[in-house]
PDB file of N, CA and C in Angstrom:
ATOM      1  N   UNK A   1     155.544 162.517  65.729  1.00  0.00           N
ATOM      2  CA  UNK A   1     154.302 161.842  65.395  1.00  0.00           C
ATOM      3  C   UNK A   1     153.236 162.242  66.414  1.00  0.00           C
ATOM      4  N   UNK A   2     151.791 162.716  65.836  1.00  0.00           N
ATOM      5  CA  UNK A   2     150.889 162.970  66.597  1.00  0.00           C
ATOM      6  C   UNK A   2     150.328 161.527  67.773  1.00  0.00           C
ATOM      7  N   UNK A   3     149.622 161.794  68.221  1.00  0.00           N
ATOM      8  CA  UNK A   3     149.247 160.700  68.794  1.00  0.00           C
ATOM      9  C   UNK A   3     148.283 160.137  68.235  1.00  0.00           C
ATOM     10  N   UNK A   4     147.065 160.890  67.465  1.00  0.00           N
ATOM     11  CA  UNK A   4     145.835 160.358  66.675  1.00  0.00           C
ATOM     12  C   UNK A   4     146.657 159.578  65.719  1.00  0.00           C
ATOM     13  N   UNK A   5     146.051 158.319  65.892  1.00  0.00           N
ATOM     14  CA  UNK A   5     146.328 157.295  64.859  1.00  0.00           C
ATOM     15  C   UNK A   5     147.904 156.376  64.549  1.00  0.00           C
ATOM     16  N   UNK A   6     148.612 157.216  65.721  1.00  0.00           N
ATOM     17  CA  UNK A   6     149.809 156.556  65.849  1.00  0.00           C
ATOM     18  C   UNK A   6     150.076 155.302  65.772  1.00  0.00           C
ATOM     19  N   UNK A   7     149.521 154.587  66.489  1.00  0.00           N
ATOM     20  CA  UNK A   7     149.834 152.650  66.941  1.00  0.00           C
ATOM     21  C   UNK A   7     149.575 152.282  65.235  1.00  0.00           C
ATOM     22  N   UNK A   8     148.416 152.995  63.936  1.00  0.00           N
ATOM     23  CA  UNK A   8     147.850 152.096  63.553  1.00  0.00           C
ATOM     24  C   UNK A   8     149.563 152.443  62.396  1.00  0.00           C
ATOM     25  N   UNK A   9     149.910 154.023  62.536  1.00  0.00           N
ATOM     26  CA  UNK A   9     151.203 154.516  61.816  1.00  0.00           C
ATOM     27  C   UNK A   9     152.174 153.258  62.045  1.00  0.00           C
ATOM     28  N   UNK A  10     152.460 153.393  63.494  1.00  0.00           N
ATOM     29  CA  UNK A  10     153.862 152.456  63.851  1.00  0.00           C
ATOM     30  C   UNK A  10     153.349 150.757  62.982  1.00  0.00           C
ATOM     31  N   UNK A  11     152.187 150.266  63.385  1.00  0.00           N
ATOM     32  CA  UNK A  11     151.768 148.831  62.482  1.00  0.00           C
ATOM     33  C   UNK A  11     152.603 149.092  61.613  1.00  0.00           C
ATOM     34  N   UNK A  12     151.714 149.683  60.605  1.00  0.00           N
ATOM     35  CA  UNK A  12     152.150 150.120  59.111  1.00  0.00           C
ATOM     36  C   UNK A  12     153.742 149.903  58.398  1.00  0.00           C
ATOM     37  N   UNK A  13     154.396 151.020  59.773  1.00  0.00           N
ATOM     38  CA  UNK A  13     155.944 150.898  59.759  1.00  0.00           C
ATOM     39  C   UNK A  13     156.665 149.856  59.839  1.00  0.00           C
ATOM     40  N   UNK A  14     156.192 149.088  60.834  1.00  0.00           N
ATOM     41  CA  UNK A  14     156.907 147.901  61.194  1.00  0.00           C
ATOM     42  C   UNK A  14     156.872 147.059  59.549  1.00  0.00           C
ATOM     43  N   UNK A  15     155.281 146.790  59.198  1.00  0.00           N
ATOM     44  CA  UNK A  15     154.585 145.717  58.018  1.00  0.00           C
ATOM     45  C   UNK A  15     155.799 146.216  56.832  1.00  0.00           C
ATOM     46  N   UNK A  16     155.993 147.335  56.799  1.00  0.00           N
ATOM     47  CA  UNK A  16     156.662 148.222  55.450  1.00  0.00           C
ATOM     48  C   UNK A  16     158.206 147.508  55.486  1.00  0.00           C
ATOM     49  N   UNK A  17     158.825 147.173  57.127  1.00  0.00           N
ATOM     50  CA  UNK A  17     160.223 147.108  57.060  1.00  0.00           C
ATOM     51  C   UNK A  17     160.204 145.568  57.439  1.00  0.00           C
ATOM     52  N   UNK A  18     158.927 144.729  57.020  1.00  0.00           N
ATOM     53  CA  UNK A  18     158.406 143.263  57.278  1.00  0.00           C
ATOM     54  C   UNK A  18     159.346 143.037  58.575  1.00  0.00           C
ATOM     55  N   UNK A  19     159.447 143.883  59.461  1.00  0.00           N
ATOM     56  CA  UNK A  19     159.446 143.338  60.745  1.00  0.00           C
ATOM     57  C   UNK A  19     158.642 142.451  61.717  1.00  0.00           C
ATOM     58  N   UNK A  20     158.749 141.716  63.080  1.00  0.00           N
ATOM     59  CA  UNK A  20     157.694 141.497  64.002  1.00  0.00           C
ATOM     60  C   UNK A  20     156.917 142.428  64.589  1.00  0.00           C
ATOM     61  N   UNK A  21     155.311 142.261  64.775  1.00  0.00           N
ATOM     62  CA  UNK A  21     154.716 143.329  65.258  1.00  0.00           C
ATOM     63  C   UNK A  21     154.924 143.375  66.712  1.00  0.00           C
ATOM     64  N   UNK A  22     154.726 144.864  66.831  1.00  0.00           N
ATOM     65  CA  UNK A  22     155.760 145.680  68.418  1.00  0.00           C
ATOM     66  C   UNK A  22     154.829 145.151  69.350  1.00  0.00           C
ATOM     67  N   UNK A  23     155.447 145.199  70.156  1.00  0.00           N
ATOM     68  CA  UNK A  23     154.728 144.446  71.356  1.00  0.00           C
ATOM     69  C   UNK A  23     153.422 145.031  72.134  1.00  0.00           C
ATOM     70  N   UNK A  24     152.412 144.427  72.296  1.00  0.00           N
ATOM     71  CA  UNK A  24     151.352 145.833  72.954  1.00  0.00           C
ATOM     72  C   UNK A  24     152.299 146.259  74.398  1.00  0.00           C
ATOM     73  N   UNK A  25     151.514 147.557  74.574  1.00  0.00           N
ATOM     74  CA  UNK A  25     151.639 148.105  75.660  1.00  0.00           C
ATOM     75  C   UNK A  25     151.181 147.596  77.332  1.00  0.00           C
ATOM     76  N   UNK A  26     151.495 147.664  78.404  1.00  0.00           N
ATOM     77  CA  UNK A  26     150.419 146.718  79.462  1.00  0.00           C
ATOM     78  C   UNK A  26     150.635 147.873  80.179  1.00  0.00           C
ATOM     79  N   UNK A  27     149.969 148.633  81.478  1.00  0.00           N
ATOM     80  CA  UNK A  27     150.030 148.771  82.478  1.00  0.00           C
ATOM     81  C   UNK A  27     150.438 148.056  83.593  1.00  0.00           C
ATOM     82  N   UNK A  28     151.278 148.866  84.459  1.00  0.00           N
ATOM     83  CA  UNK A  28     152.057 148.372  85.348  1.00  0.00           C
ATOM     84  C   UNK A  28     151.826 149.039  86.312  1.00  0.00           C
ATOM     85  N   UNK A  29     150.844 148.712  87.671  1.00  0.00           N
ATOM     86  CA  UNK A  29     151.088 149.461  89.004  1.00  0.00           C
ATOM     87  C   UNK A  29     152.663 149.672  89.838  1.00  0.00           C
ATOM     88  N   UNK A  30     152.545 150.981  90.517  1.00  0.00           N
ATOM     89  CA  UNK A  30     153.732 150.976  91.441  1.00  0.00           C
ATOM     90  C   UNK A  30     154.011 150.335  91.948  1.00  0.00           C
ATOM     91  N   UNK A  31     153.248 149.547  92.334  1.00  0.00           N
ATOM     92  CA  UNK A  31     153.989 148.716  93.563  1.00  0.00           C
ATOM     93  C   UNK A  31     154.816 146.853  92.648  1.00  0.00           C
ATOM     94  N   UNK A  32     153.788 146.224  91.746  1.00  0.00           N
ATOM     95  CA  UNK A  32     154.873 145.826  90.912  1.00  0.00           C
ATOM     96  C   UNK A  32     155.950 146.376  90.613  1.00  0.00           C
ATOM     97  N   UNK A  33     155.603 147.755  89.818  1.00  0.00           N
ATOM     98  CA  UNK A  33     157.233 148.112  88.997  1.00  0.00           C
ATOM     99  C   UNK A  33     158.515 148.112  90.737  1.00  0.00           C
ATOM    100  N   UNK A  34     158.314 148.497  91.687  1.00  0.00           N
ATOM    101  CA  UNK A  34     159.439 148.673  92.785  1.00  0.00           C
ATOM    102  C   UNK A  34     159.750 147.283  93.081  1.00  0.00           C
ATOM    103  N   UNK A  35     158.757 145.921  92.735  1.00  0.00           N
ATOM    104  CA  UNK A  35     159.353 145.085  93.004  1.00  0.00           C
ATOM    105  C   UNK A  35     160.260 144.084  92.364  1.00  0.00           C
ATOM    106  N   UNK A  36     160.036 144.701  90.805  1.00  0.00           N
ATOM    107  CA  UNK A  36     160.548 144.460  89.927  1.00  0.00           C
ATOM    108  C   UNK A  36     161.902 145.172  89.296  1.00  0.00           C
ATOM    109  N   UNK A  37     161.878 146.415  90.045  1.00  0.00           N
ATOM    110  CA  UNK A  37     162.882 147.324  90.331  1.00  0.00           C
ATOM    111  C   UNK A  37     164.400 146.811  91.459  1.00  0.00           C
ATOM    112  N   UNK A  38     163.263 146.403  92.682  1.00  0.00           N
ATOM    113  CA  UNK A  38     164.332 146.730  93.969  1.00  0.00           C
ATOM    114  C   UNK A  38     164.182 144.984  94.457  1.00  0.00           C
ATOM    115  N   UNK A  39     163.023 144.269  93.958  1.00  0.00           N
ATOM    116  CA  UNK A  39     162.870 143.246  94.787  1.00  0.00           C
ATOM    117  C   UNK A  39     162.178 143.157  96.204  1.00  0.00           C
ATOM    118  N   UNK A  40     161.782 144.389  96.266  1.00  0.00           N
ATOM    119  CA  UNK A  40     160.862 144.743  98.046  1.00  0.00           C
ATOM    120  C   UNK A  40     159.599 144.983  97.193  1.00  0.00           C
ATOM    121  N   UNK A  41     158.443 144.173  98.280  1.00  0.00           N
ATOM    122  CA  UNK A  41     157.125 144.200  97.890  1.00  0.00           C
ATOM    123  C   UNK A  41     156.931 145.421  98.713  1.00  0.00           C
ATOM    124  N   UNK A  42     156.454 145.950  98.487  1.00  0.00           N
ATOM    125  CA  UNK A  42     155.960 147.533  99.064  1.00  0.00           C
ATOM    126  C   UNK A  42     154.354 146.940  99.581  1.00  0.00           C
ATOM    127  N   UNK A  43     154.042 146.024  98.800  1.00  0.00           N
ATOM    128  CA  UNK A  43     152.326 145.864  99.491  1.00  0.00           C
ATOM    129  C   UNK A  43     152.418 144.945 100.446  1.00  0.00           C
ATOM    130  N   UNK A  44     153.189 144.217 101.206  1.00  0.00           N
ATOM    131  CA  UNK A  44     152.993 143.339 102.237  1.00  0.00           C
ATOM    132  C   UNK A  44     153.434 144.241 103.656  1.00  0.00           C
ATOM    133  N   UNK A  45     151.997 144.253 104.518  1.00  0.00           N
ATOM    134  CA  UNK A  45     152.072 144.951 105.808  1.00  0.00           C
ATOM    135  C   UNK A  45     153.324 144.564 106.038  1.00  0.00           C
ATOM    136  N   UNK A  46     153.961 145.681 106.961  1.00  0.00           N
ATOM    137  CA  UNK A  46     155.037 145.938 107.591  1.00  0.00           C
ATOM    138  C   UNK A  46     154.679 145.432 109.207  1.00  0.00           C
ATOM    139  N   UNK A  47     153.446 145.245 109.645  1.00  0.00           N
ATOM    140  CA  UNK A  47     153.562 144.706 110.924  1.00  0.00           C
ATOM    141  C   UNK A  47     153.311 143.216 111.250  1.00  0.00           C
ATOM    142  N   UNK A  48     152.719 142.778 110.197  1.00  0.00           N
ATOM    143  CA  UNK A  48     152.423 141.508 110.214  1.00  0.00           C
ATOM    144  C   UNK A  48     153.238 140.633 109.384  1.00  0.00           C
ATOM    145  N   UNK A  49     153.881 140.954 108.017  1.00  0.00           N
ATOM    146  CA  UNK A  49     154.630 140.726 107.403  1.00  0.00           C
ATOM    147  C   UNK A  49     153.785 139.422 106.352  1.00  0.00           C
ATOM    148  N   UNK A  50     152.323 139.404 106.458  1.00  0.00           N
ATOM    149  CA  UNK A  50     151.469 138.272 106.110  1.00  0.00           C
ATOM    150  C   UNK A  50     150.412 139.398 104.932  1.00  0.00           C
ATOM    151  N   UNK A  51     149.614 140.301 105.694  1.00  0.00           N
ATOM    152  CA  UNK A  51     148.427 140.883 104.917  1.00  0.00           C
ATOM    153  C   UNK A  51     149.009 141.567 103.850  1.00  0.00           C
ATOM    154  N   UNK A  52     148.459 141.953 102.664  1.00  0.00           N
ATOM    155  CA  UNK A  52     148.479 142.840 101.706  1.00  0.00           C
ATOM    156  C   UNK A  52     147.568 144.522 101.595  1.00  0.00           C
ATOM    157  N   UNK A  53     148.839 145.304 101.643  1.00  0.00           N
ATOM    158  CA  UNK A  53     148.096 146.530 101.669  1.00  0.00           C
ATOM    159  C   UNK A  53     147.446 146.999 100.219  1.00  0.00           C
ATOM    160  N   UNK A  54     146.282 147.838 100.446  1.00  0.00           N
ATOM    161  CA  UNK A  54     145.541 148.064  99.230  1.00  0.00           C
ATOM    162  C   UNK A  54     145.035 149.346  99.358  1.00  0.00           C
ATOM    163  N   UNK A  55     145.508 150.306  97.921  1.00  0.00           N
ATOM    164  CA  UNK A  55     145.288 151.778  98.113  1.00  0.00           C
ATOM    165  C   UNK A  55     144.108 152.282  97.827  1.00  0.00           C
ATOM    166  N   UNK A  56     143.120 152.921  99.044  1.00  0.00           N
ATOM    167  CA  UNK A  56     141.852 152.892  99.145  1.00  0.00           C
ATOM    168  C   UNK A  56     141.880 154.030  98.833  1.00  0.00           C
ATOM    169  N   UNK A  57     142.049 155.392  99.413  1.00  0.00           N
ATOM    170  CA  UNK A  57     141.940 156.409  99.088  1.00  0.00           C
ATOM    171  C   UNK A  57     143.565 157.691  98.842  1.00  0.00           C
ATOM    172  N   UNK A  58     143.727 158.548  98.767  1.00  0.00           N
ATOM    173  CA  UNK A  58     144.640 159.686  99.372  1.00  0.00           C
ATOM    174  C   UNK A  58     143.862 160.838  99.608  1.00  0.00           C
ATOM    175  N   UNK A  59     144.709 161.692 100.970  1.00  0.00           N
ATOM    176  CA  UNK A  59     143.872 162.670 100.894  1.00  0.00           C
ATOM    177  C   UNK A  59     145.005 164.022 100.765  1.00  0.00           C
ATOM    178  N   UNK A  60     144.439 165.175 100.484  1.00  0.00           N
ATOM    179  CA  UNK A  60     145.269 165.942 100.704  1.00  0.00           C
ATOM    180  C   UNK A  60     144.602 167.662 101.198  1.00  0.00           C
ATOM    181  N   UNK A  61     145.090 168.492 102.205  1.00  0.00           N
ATOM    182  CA  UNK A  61     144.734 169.273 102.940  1.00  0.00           C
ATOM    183  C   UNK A  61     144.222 170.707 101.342  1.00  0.00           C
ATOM    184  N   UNK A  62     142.911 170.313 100.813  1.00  0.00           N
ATOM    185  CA  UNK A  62     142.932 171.384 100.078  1.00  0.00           C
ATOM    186  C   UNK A  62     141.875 172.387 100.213  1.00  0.00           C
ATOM    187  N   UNK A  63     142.423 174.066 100.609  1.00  0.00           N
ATOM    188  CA  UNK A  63     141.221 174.760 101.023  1.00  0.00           C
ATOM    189  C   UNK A  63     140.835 174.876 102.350  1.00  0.00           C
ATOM    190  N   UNK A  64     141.767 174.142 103.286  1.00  0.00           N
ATOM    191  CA  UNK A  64     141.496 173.795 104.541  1.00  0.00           C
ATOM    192  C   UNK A  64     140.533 173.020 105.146  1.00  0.00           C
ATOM    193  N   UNK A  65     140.689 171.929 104.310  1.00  0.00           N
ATOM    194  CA  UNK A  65     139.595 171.036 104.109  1.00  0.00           C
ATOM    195  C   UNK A  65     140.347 169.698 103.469  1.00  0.00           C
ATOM    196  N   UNK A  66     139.942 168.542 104.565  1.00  0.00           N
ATOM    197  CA  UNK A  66     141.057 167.121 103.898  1.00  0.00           C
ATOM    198  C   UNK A  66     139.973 166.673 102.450  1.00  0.00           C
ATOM    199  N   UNK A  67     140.517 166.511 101.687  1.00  0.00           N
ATOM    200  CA  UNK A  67     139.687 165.989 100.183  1.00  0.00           C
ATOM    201  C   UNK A  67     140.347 165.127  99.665  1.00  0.00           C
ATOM    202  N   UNK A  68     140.001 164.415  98.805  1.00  0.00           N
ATOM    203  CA  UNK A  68     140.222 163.273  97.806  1.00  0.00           C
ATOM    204  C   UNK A  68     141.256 163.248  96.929  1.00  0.00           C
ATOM    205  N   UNK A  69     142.301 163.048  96.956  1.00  0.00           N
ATOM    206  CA  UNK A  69     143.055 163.533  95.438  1.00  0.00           C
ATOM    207  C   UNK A  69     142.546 163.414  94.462  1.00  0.00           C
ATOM    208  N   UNK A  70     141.661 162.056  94.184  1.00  0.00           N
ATOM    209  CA  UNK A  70     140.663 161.807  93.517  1.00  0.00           C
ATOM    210  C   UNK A  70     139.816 162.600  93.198  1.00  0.00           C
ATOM    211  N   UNK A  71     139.461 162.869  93.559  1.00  0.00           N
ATOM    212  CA  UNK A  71     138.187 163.945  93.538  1.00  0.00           C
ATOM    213  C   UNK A  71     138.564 165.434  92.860  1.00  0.00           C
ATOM    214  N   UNK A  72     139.784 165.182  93.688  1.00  0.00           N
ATOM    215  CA  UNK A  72     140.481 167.013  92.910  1.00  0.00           C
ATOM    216  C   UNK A  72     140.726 166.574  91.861  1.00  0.00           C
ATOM    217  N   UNK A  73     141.116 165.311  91.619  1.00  0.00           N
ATOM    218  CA  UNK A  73     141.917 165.219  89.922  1.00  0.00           C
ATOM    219  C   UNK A  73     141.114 165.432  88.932  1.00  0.00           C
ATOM    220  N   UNK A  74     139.520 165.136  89.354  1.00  0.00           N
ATOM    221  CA  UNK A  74     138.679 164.790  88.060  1.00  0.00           C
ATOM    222  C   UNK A  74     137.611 165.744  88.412  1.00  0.00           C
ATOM    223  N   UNK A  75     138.057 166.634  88.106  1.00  0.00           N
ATOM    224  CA  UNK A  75     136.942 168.058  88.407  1.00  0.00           C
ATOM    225  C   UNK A  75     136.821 168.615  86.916  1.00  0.00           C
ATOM    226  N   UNK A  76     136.714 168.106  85.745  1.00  0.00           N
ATOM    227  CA  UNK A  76     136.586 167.912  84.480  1.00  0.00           C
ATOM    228  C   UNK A  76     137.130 169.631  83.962  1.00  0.00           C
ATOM    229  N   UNK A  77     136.471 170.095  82.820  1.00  0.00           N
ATOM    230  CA  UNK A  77     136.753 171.062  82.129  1.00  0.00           C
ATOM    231  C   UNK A  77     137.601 172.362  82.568  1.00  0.00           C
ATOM    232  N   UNK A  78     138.390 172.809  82.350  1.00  0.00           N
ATOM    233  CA  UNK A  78     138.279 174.129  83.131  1.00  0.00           C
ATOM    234  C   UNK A  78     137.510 174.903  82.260  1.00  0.00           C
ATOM    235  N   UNK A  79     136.827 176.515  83.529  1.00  0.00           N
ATOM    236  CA  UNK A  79     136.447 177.171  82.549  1.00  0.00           C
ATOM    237  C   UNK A  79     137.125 178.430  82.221  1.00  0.00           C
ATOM    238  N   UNK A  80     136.704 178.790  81.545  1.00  0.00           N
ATOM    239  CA  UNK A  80     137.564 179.913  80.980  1.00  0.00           C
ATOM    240  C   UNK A  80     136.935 181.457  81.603  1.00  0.00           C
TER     241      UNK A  80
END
């Protein structure tokens, strides 16, 4: 199945085999899913064991030059 128009396909499928409709989808950050995984909060500082860590940036050495992962990720079109 393509992806254009899929969810409204699967509806359809479900309505056809008068099933319950499928559950939506949610997003789930990493650091939930590991705690929901392992039971270790990955976001509570390790030195204080009180604050919550929060992912501000990453960087990574590109070009010889520290940059954004961010930034590299969304450098839009390639060209040809």
């Amino acid at each position: 199945m393509s992806h254009s128009g899929k969810d409204d396909r699967i509806k359809n499928i479900y309505q056809q085999l008068k099933l319950p409709a499928p559950m939506q989808r949610i997003k789930i950050d990493t650091g939930m899913r590991v705690l929901i995984s392992t039971g270790v909060d990955i976001t509570v500082c390790k030195k204080c064991n009180i604050g919550k860590l929060i992912l501000l940036d990453s960087q990574i050495l590109w070009k010889g030059e520290l940059r954004s992962v961010f930034e590299i990720r969304s450098r839009g079109k390639p060209s040809n």
